[in-house]
PDB file of N, CA and C in Angstrom:
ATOM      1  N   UNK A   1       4.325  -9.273   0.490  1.00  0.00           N
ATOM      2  CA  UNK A   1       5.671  -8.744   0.414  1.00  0.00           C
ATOM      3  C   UNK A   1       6.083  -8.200   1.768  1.00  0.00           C
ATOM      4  N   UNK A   2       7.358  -8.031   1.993  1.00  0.00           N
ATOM      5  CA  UNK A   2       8.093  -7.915   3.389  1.00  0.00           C
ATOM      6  C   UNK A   2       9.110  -6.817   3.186  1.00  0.00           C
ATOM      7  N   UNK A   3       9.081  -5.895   3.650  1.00  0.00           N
ATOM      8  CA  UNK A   3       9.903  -4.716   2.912  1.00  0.00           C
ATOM      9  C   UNK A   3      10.745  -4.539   4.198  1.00  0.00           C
ATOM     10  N   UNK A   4      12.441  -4.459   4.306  1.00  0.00           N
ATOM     11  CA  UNK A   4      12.842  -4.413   5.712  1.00  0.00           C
ATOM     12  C   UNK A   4      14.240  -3.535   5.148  1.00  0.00           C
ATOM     13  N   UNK A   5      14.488  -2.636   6.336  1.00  0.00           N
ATOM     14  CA  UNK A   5      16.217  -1.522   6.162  1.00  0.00           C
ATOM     15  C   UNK A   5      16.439  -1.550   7.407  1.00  0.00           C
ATOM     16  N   UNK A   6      17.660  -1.977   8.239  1.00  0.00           N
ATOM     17  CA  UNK A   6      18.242  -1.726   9.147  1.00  0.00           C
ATOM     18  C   UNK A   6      19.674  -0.838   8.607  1.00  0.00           C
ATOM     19  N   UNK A   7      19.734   0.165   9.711  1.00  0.00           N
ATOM     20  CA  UNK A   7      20.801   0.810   9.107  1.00  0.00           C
ATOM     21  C   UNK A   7      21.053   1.588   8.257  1.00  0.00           C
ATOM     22  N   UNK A   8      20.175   2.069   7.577  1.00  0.00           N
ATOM     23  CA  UNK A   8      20.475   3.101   6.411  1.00  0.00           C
ATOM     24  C   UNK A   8      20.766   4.582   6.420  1.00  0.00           C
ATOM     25  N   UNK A   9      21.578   5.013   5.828  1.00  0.00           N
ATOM     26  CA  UNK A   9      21.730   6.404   5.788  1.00  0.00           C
ATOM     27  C   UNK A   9      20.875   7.451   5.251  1.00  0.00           C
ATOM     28  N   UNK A  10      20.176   6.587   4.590  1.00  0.00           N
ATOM     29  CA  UNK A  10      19.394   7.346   3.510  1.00  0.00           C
ATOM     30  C   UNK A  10      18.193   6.628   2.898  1.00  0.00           C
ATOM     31  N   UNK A  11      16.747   6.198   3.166  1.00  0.00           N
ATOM     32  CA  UNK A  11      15.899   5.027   2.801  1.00  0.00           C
ATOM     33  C   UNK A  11      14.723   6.156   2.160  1.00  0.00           C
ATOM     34  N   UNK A  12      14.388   5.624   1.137  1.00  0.00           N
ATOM     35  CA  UNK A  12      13.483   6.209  -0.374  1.00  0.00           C
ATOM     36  C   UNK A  12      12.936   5.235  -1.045  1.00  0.00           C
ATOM     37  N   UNK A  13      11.918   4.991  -0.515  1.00  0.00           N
ATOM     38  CA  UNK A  13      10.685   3.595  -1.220  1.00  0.00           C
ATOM     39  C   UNK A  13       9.769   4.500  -1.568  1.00  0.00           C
ATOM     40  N   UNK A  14       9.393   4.347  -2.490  1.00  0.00           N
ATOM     41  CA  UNK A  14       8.583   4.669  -3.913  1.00  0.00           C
ATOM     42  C   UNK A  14       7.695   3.574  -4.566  1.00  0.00           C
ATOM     43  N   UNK A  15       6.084   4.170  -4.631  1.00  0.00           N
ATOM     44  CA  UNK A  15       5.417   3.222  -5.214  1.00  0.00           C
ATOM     45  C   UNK A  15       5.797   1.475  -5.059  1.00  0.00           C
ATOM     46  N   UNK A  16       5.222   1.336  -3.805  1.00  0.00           N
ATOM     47  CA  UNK A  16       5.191  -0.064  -3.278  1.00  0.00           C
ATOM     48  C   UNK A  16       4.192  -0.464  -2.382  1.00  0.00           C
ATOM     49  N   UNK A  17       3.777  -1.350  -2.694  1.00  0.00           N
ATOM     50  CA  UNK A  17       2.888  -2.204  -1.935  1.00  0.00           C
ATOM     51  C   UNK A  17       3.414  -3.605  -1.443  1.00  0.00           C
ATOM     52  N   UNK A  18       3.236  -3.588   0.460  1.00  0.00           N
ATOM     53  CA  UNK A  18       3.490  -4.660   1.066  1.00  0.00           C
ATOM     54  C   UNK A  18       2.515  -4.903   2.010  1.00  0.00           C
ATOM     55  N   UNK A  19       2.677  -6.154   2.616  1.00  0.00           N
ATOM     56  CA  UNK A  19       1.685  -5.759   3.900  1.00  0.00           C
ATOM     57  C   UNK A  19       2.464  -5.079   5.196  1.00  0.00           C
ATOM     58  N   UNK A  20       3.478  -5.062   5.271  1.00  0.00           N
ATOM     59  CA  UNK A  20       4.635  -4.407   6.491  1.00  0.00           C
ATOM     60  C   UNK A  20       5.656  -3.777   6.142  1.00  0.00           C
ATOM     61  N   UNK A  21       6.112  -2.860   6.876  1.00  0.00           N
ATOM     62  CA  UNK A  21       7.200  -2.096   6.380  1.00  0.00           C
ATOM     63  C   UNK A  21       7.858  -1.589   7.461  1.00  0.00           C
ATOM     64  N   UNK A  22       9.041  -2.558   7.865  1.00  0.00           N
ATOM     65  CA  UNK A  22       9.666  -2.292   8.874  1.00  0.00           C
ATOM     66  C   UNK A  22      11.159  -1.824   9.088  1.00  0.00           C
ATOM     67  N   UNK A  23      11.151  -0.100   9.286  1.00  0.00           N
ATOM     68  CA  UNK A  23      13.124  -0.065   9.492  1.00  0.00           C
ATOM     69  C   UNK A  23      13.469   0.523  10.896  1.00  0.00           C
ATOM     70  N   UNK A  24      14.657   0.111  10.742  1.00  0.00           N
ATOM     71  CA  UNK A  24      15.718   0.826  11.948  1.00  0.00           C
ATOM     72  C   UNK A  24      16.882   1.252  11.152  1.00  0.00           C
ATOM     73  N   UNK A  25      16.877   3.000  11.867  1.00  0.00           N
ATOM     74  CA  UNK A  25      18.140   3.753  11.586  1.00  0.00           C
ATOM     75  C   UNK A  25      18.776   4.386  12.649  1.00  0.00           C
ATOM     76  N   UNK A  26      19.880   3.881  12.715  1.00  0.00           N
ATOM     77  CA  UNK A  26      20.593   4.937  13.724  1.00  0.00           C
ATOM     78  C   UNK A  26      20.718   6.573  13.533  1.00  0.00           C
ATOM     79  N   UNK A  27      21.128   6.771  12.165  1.00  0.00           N
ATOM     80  CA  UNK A  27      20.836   8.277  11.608  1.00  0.00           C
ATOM     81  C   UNK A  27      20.546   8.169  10.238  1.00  0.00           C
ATOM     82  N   UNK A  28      19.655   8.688   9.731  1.00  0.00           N
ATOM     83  CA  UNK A  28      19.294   8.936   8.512  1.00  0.00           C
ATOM     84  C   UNK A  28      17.918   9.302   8.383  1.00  0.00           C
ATOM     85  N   UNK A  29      17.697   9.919   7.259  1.00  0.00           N
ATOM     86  CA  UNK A  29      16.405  10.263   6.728  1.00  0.00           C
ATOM     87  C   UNK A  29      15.331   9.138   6.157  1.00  0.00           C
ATOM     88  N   UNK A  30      14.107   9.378   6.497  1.00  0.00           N
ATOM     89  CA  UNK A  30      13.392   7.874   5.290  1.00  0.00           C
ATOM     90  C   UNK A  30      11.911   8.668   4.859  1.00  0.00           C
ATOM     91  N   UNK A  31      12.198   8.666   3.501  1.00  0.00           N
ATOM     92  CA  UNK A  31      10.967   8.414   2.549  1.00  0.00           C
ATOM     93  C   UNK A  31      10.468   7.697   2.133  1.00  0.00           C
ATOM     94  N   UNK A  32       8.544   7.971   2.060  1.00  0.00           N
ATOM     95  CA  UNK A  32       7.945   6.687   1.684  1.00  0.00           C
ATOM     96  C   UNK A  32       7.077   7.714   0.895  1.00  0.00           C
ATOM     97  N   UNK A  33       7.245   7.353  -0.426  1.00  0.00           N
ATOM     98  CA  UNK A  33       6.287   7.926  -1.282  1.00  0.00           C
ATOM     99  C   UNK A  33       5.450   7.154  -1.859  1.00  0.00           C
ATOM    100  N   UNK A  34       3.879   7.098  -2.004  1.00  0.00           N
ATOM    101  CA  UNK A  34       3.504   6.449  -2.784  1.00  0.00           C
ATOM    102  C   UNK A  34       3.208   4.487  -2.409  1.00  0.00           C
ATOM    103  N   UNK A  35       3.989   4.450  -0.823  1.00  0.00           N
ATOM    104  CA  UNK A  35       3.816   3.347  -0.204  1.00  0.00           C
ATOM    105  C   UNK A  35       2.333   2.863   0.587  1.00  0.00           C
ATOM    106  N   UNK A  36       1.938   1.852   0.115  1.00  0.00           N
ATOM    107  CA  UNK A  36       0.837   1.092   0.551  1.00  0.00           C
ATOM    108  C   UNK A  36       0.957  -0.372   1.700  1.00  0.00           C
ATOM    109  N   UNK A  37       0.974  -0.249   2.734  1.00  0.00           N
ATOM    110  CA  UNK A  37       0.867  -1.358   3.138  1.00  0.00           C
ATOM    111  C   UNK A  37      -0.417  -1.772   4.049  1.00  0.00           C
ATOM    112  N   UNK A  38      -0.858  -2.912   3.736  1.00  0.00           N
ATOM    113  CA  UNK A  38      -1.850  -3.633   3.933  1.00  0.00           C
ATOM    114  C   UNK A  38      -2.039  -3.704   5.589  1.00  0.00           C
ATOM    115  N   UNK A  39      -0.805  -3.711   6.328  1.00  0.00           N
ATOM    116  CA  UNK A  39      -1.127  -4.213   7.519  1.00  0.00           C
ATOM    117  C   UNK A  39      -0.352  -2.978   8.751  1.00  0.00           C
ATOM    118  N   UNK A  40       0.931  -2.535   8.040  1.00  0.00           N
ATOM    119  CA  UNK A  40       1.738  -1.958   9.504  1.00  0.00           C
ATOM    120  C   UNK A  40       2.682  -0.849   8.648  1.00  0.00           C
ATOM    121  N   UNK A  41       2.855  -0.104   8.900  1.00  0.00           N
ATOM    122  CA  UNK A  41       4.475   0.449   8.900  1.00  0.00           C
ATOM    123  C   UNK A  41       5.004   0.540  10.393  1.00  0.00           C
ATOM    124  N   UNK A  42       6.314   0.341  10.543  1.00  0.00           N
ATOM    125  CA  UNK A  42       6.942   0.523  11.934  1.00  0.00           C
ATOM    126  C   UNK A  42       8.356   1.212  11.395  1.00  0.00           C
ATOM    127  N   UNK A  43       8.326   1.972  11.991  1.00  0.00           N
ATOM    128  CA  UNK A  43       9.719   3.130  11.453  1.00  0.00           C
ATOM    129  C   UNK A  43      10.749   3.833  12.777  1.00  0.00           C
ATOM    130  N   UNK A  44      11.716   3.400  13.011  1.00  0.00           N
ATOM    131  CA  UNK A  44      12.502   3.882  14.295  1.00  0.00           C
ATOM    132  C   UNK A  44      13.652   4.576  13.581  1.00  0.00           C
ATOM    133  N   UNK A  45      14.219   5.551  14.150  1.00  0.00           N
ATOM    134  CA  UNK A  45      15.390   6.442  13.518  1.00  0.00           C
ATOM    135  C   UNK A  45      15.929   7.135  14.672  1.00  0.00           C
ATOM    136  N   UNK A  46      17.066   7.083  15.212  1.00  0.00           N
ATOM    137  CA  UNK A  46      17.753   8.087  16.531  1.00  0.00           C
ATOM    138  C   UNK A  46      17.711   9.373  16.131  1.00  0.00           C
ATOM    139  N   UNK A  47      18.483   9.553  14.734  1.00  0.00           N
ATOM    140  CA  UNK A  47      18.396  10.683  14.648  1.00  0.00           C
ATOM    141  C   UNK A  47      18.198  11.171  12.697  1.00  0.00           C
ATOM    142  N   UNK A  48      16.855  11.716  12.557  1.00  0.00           N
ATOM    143  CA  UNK A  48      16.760  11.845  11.305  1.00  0.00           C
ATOM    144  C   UNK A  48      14.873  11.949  10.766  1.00  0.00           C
ATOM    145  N   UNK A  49      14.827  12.522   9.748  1.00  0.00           N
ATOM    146  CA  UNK A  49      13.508  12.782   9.347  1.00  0.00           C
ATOM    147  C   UNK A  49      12.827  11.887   9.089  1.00  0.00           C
ATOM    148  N   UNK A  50      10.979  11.474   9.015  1.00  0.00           N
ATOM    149  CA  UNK A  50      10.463  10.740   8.560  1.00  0.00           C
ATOM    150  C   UNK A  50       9.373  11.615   7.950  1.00  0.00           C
ATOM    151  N   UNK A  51       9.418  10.762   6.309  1.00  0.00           N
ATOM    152  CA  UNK A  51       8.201  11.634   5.896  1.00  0.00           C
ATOM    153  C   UNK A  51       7.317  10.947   4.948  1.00  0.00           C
ATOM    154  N   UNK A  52       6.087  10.784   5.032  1.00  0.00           N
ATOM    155  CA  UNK A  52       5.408  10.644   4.612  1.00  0.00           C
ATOM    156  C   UNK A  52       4.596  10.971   2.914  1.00  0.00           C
ATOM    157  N   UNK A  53       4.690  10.867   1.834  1.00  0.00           N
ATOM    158  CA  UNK A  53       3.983  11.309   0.961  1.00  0.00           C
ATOM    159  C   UNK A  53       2.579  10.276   0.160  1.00  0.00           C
ATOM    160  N   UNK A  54       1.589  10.134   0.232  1.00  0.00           N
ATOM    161  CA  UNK A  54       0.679   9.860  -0.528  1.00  0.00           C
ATOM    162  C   UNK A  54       1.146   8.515   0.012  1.00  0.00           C
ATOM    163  N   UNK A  55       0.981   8.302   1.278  1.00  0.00           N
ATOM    164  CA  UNK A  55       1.821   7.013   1.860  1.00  0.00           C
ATOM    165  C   UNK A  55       0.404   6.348   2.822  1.00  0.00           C
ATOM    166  N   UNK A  56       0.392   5.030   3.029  1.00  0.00           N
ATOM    167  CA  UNK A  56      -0.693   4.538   4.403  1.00  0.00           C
ATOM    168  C   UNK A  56      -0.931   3.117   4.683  1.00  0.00           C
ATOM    169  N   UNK A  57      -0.766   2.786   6.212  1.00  0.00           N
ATOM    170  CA  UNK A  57      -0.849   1.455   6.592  1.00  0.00           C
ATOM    171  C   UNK A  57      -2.096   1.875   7.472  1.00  0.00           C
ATOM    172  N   UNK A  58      -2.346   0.461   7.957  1.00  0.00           N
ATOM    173  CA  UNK A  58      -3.734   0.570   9.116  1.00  0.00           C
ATOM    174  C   UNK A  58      -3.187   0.728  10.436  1.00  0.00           C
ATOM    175  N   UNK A  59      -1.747   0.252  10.496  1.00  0.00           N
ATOM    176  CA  UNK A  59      -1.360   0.599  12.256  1.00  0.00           C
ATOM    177  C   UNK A  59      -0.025   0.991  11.886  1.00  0.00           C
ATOM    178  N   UNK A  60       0.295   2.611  12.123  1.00  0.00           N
ATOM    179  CA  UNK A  60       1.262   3.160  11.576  1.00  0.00           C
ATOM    180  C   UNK A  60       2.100   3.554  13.230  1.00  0.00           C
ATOM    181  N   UNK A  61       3.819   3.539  13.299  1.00  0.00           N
ATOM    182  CA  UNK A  61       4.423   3.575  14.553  1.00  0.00           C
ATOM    183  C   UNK A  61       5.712   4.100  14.043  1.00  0.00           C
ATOM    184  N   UNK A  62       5.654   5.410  14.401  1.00  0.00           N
ATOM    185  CA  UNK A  62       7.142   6.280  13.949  1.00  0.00           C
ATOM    186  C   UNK A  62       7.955   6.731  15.601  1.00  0.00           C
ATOM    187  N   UNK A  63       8.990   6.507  15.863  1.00  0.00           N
ATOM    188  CA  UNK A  63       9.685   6.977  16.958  1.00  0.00           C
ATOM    189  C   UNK A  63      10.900   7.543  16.416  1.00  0.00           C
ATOM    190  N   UNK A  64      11.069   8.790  16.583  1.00  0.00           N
ATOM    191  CA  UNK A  64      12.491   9.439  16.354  1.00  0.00           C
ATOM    192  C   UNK A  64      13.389   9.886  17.609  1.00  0.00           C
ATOM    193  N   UNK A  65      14.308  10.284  17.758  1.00  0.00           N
ATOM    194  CA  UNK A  65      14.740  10.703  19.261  1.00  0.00           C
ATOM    195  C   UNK A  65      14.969  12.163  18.300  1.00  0.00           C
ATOM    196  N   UNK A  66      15.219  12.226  17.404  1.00  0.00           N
ATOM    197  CA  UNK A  66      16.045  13.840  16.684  1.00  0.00           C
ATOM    198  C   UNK A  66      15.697  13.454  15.708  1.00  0.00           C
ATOM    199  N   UNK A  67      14.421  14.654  15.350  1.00  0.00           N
ATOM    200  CA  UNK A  67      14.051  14.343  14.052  1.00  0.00           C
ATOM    201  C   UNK A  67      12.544  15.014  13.608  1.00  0.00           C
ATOM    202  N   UNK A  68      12.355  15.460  12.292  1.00  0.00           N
ATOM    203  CA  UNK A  68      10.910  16.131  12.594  1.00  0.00           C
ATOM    204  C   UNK A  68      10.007  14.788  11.416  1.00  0.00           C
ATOM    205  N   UNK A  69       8.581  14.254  12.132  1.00  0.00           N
ATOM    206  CA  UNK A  69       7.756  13.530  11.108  1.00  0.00           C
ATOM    207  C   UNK A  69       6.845  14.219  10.344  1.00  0.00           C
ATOM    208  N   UNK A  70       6.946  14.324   9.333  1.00  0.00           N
ATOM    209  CA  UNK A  70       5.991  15.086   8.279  1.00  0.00           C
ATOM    210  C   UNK A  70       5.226  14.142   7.609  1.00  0.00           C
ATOM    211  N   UNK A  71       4.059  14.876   6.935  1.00  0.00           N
ATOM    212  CA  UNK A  71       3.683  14.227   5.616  1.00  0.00           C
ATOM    213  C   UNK A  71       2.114  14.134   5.316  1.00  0.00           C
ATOM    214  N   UNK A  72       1.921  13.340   4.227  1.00  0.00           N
ATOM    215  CA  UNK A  72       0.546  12.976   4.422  1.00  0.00           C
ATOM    216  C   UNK A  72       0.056  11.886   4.384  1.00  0.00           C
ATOM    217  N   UNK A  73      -1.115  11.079   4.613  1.00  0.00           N
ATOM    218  CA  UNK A  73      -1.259   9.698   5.026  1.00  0.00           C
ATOM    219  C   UNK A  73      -2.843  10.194   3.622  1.00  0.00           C
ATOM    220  N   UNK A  74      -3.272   8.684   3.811  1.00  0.00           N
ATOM    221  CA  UNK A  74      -4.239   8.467   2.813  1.00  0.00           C
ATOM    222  C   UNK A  74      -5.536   8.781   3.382  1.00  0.00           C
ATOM    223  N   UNK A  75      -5.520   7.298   4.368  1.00  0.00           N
ATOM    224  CA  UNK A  75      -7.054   7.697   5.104  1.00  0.00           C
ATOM    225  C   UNK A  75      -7.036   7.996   6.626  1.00  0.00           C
ATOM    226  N   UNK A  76      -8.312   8.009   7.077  1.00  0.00           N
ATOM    227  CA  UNK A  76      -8.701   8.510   8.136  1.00  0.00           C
ATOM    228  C   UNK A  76      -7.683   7.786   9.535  1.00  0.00           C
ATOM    229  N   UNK A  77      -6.913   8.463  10.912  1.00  0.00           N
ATOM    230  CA  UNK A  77      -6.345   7.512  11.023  1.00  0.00           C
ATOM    231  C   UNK A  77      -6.483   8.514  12.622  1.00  0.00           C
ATOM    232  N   UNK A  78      -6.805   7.974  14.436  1.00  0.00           N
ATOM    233  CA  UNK A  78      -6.867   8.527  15.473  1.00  0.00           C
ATOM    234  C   UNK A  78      -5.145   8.718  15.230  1.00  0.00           C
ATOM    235  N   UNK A  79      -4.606   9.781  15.364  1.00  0.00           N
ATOM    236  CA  UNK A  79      -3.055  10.257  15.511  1.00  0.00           C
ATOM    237  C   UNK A  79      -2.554  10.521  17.132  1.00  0.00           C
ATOM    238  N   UNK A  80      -2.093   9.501  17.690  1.00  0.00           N
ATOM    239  CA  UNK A  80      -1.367  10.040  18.607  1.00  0.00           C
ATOM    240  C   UNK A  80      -0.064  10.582  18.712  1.00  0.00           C
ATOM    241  N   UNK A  81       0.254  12.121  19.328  1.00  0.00           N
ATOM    242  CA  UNK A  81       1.336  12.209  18.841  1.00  0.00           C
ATOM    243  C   UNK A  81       2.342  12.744  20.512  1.00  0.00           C
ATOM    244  N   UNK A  82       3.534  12.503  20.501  1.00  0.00           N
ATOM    245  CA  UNK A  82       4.080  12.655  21.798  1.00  0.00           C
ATOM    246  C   UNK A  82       5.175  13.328  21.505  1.00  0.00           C
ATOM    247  N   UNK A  83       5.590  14.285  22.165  1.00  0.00           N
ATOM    248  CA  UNK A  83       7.084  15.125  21.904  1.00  0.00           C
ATOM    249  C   UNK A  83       7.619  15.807  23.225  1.00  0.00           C
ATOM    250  N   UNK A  84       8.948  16.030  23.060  1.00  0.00           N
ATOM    251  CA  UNK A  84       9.319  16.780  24.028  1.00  0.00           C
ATOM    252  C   UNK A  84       9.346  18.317  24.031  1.00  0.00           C
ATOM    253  N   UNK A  85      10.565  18.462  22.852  1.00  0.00           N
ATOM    254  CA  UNK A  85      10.642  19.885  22.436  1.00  0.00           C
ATOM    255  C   UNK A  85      10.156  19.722  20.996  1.00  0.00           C
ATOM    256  N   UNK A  86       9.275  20.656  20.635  1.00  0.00           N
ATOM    257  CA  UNK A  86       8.899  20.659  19.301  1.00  0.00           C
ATOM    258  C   UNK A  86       7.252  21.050  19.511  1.00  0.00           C
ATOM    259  N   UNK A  87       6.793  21.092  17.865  1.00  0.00           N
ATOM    260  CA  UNK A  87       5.309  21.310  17.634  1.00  0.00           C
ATOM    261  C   UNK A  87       4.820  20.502  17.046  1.00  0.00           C
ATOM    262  N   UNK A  88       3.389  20.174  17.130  1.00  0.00           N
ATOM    263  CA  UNK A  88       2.565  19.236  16.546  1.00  0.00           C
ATOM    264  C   UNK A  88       1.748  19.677  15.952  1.00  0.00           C
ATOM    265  N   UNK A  89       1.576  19.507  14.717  1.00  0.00           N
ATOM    266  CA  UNK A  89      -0.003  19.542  13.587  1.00  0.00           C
ATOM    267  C   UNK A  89      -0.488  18.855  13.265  1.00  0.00           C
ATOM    268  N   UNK A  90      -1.678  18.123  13.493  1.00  0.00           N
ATOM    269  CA  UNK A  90      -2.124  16.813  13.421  1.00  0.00           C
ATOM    270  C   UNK A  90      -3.566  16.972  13.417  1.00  0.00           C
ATOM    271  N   UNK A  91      -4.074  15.873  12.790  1.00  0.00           N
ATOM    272  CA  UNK A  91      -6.011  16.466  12.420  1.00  0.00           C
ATOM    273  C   UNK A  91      -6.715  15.277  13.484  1.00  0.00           C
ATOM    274  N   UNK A  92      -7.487  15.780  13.935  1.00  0.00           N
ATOM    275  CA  UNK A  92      -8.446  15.535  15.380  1.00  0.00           C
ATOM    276  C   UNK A  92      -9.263  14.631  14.203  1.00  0.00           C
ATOM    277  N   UNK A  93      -9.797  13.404  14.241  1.00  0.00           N
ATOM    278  CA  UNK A  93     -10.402  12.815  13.951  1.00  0.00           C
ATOM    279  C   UNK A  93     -10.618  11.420  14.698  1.00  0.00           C
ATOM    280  N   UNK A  94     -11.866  10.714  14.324  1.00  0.00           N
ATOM    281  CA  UNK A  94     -12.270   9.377  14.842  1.00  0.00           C
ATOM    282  C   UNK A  94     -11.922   8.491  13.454  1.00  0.00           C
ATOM    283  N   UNK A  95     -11.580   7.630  13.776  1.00  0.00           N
ATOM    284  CA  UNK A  95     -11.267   5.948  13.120  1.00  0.00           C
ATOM    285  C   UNK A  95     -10.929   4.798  13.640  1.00  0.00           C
ATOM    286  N   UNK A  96     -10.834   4.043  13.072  1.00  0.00           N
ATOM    287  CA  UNK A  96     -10.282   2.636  13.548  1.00  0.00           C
ATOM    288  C   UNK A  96      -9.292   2.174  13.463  1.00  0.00           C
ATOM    289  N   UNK A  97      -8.095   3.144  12.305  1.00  0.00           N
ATOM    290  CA  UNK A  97      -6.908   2.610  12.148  1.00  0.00           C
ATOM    291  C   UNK A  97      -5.811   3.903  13.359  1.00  0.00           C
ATOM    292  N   UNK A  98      -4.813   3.774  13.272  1.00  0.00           N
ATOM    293  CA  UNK A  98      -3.991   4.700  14.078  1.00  0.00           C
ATOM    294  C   UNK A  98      -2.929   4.739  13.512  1.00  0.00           C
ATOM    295  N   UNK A  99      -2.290   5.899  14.101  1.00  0.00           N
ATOM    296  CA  UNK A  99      -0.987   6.230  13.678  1.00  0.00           C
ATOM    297  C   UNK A  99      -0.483   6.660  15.176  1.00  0.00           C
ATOM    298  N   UNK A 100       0.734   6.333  15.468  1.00  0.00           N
ATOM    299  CA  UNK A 100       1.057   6.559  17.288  1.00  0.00           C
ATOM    300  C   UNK A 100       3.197   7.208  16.162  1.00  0.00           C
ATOM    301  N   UNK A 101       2.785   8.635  16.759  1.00  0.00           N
ATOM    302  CA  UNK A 101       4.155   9.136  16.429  1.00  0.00           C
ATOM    303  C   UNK A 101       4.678   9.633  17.360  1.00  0.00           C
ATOM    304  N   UNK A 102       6.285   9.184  17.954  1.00  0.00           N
ATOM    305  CA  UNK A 102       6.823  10.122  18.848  1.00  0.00           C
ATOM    306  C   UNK A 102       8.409  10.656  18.737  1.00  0.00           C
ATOM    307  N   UNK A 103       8.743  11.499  19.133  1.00  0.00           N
ATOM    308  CA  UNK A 103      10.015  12.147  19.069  1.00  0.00           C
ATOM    309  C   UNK A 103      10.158  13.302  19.964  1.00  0.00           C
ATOM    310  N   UNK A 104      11.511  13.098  20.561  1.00  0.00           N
ATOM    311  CA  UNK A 104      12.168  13.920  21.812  1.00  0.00           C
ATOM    312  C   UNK A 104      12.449  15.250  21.152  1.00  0.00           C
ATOM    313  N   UNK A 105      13.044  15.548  20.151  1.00  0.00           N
ATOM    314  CA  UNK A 105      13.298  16.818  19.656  1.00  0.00           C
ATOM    315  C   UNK A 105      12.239  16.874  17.909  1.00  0.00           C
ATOM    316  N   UNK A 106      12.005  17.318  17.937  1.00  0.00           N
ATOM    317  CA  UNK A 106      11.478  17.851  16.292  1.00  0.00           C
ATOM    318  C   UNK A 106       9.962  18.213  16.356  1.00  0.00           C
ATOM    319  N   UNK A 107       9.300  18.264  15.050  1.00  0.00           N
ATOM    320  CA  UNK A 107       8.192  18.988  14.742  1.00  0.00           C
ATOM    321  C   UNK A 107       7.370  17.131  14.384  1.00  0.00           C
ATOM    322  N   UNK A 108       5.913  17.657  14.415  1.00  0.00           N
ATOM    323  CA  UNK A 108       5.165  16.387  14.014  1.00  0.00           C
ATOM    324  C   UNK A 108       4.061  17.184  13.264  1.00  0.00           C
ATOM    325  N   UNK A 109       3.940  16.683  12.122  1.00  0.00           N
ATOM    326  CA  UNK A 109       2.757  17.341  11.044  1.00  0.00           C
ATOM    327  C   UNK A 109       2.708  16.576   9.939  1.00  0.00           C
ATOM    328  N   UNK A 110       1.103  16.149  10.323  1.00  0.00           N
ATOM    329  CA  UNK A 110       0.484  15.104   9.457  1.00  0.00           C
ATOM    330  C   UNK A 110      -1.103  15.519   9.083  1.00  0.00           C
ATOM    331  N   UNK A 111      -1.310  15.452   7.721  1.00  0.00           N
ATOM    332  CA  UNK A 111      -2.028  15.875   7.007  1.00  0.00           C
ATOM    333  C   UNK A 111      -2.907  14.183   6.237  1.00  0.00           C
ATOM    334  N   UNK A 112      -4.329  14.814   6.006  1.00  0.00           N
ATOM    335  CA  UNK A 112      -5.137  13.350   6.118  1.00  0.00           C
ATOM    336  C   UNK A 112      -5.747  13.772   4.148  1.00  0.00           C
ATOM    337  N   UNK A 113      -5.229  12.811   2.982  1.00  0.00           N
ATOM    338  CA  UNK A 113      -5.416  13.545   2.068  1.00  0.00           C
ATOM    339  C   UNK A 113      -6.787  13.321   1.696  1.00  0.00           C
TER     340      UNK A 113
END
């Protein structure tokens, strides 16, 4: 499965499994609850939240310019995280999969369940 949103104001995927999960938002918020993908999430937003719940891919890529990334991921995952203004909470661990998050303004806090 191929899960794709360009443009949304507002994106809320719930209990789904794909192997990719790819959006672009100019402004808006996006939830992924309960999302499984096999291979990638890739998530871009100018300005707006990304959050994570009971959510996890093997090569995860969030860029916000305005915006805070929250949440929690499933498994073990090296987190890189990059910001300008803002704070980061993020768990120091070794793995093989990654998560690479960045954003110019907001908070980054990711939790490993």
């Amino acid at each position: 499965k191929f899960v794709r949103c360009i443009i949304c104001s507002y994106l809320k995927i719930v209990n789904t499994k794909c192997k990719n999960l790819f959006s672009k938002s100019d402004t808006g918020n996006i939830l992924l609850e309960n999302v499984i993908a096999s291979e990638k999430f890739k998530i871009e937003t100018d300005t707006g939240n990304v959050k994570f719940k009971d959510s996890d891919a093997s090569d995860i890529f969030v860029k916000t310019d305005t915006g805070n990334d929250t949440g929690n991921l499933l498994t073990d995952k090296v987190i890189f995280a990059e910001f300008v203004t803002g704070n980061i909470d993020v768990p120091k661990v070794m793995a093989d999969e990654k998560c690479e998050i960045i954003t110019e303004t907001g908070d980054i806090k990711i939790t490993i369940k």
